[in-house]
C-alpha atoms as a PDB file:
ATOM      1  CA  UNK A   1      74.503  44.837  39.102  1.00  0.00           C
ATOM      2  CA  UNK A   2      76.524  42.628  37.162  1.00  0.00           C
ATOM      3  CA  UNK A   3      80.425  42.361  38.010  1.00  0.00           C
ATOM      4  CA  UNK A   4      81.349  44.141  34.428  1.00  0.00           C
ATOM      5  CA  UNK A   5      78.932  47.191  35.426  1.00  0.00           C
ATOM      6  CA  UNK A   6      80.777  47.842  38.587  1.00  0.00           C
ATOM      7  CA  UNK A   7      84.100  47.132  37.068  1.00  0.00           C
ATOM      8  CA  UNK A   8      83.391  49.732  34.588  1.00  0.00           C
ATOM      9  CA  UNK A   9      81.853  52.319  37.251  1.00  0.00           C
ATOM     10  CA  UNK A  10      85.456  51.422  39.149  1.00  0.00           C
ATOM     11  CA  UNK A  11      87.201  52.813  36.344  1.00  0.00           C
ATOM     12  CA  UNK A  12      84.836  55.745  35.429  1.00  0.00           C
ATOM     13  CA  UNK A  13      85.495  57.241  39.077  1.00  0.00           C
ATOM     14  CA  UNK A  14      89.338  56.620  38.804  1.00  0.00           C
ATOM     15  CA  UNK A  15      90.295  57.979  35.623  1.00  0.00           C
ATOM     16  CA  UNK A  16      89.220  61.827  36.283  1.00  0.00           C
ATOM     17  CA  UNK A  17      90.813  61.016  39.702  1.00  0.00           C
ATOM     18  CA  UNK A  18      94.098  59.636  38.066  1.00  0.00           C
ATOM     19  CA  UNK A  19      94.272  62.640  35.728  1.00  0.00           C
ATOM     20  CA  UNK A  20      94.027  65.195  38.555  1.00  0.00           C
ATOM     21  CA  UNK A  21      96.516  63.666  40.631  1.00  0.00           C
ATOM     22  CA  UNK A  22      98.518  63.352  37.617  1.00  0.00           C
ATOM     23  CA  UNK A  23      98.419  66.909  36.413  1.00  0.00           C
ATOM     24  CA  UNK A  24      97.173  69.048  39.403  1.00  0.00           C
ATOM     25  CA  UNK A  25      98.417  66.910  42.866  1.00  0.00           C
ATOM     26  CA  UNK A  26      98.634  69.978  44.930  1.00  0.00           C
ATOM     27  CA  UNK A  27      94.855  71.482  43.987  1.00  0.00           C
ATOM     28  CA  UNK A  28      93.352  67.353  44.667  1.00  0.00           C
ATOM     29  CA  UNK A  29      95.412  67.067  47.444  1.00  0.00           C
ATOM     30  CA  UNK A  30      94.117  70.885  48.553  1.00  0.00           C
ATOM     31  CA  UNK A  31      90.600  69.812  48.814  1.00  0.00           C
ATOM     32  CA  UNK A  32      91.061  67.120  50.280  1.00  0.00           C
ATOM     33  CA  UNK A  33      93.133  67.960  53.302  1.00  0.00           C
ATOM     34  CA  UNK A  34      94.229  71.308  55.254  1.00  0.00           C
ATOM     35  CA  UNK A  35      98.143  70.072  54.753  1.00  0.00           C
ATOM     36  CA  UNK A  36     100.565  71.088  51.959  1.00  0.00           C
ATOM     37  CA  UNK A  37     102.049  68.696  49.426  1.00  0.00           C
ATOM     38  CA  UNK A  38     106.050  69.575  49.694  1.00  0.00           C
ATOM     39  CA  UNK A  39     107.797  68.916  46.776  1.00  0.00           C
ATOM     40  CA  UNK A  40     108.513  65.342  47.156  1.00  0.00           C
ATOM     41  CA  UNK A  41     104.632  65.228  48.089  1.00  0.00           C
ATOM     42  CA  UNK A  42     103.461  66.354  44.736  1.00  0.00           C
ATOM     43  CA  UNK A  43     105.696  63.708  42.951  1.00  0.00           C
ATOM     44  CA  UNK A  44     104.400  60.906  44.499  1.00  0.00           C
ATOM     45  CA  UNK A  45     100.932  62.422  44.583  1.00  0.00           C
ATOM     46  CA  UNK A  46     101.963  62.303  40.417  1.00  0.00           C
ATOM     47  CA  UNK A  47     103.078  58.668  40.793  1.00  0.00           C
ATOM     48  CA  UNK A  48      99.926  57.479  42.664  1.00  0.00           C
ATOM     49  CA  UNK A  49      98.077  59.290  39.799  1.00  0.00           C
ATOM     50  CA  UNK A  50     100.005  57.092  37.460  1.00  0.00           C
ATOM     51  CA  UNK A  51      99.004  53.950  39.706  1.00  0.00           C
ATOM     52  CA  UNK A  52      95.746  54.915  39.672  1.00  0.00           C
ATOM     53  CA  UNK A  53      95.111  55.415  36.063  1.00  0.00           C
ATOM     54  CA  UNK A  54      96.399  51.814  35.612  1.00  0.00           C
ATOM     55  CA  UNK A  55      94.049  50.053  38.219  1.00  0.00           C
ATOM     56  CA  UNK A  56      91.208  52.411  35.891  1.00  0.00           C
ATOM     57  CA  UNK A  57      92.739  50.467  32.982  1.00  0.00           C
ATOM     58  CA  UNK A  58      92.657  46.938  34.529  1.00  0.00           C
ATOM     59  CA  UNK A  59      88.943  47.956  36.331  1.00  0.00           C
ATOM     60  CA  UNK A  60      88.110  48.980  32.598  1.00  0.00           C
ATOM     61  CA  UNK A  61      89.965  45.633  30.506  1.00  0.00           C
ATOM     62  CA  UNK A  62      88.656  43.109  33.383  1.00  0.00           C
ATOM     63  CA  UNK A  63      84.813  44.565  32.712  1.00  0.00           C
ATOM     64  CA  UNK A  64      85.237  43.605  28.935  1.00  0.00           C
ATOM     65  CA  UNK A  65      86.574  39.823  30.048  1.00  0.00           C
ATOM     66  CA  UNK A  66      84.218  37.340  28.347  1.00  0.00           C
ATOM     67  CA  UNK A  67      86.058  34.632  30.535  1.00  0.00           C
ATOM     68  CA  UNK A  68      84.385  34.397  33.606  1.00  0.00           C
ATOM     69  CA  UNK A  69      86.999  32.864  35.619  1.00  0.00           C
ATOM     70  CA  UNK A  70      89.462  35.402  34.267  1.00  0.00           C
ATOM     71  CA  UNK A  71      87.317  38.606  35.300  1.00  0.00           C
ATOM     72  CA  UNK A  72      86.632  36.943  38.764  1.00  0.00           C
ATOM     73  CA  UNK A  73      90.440  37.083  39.422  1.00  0.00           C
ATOM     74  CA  UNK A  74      91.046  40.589  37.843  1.00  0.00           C
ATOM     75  CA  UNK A  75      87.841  41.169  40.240  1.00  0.00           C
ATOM     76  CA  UNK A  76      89.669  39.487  43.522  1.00  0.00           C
ATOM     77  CA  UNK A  77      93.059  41.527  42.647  1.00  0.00           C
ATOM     78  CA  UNK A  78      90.523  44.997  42.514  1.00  0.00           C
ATOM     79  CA  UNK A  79      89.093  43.801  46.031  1.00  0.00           C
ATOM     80  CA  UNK A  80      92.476  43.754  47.615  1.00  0.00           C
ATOM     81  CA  UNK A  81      93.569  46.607  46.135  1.00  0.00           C
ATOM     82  CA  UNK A  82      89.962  48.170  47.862  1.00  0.00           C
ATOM     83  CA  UNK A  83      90.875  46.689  51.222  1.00  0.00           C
ATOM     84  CA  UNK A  84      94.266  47.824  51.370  1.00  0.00           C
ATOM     85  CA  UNK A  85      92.760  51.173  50.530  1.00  0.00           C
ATOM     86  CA  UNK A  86      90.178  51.569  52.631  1.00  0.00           C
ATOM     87  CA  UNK A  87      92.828  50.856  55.414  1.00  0.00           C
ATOM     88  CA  UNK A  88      95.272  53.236  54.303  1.00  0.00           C
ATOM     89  CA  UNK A  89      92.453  55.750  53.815  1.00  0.00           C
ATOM     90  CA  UNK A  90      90.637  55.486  57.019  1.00  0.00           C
ATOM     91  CA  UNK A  91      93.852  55.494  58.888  1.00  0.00           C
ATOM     92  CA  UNK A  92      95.066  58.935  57.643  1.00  0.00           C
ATOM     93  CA  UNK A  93      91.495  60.266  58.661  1.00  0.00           C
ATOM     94  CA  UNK A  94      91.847  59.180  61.869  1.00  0.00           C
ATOM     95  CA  UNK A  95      95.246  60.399  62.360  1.00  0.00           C
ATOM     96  CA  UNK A  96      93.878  64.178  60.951  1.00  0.00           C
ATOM     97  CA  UNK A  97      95.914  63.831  57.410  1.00  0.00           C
ATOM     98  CA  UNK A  98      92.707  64.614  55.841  1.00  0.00           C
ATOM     99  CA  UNK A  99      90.101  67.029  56.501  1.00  0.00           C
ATOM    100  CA  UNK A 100      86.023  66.346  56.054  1.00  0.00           C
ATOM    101  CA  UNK A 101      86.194  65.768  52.519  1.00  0.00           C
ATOM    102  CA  UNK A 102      88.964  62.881  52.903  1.00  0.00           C
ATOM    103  CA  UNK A 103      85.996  60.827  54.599  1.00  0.00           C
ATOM    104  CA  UNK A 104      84.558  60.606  50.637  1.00  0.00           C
ATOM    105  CA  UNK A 105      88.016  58.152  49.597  1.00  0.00           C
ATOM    106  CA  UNK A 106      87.591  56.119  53.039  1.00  0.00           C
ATOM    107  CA  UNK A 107      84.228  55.586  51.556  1.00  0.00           C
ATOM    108  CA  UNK A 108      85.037  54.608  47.971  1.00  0.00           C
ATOM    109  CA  UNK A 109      87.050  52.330  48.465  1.00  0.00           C
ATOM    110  CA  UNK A 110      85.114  50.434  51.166  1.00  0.00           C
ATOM    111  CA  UNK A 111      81.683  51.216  49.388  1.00  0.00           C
ATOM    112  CA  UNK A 112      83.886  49.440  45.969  1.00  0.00           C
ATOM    113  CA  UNK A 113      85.530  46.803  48.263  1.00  0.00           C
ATOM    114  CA  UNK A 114      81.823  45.324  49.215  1.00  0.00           C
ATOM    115  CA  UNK A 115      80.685  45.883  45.883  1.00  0.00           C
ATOM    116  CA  UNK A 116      83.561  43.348  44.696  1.00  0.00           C
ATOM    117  CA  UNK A 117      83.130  41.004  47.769  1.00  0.00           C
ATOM    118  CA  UNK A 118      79.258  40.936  47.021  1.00  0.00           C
ATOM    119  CA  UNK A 119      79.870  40.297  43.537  1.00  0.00           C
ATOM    120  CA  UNK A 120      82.756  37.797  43.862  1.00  0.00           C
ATOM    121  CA  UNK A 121      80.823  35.377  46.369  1.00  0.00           C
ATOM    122  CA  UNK A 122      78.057  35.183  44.630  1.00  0.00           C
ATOM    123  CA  UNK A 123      79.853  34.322  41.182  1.00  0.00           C
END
């Protein structure tokens, strides 16, 4: 798999994501874990949306780089983003934030993160 074909499967799974957050945080959210989004919940729930529709843009823009050099570092800033997510991700599982189906983000993001580490050592 080339580094454009998982770029553009990166931003494939996180626009429908980035839309629900954006428009329905509470009913995402609700599947994903037995707590309530408050009110100041569902607003940043909205905001990550908004954050998350933009890394689908960049994911999307970097795939359709013809520069190599330049989609390698749109690829390295994606990677971070991964790690820092997988983190965050598996760390509210652990601590019970999420419920069975919050195991499915700790694993997109670290499935993603080797798919750009794979992809960015041997470019």
């Amino acid at each position: 798999m080339t580094l454009a074909t998982l770029m553009r499967i990166h931003a494939a799974m996180a626009a429908p994501y980035a839309v629900a957050l954006t428009l329905a945080p509470a009913w995402l959210v609700g599947l994903l874990s037995p707590h309530e989004l408050g009110p100041a919940g569902v607003e940043v729930a909205r905001l990550f949306g908004a954050a998350t529709a933009l890394v689908a843009c960049v994911a999307w823009i970097g795939a359709g780089l013809r520069d190599p050099r330049g989609q390698r570092r749109v690829a390295a800033a994606l990677l971070f983003y991964m790690v820092l997510g997988t983190c965050i991700c598996l760390s509210g599982q652990l601590a019970g934030a999420w419920g069975a189906l919050g195991w499915s983000n700790v694993a997109v993001y670290a499935v993603l993160g080797v798919g750009y580490a794979r992809r960015l050592r041997r470019a």
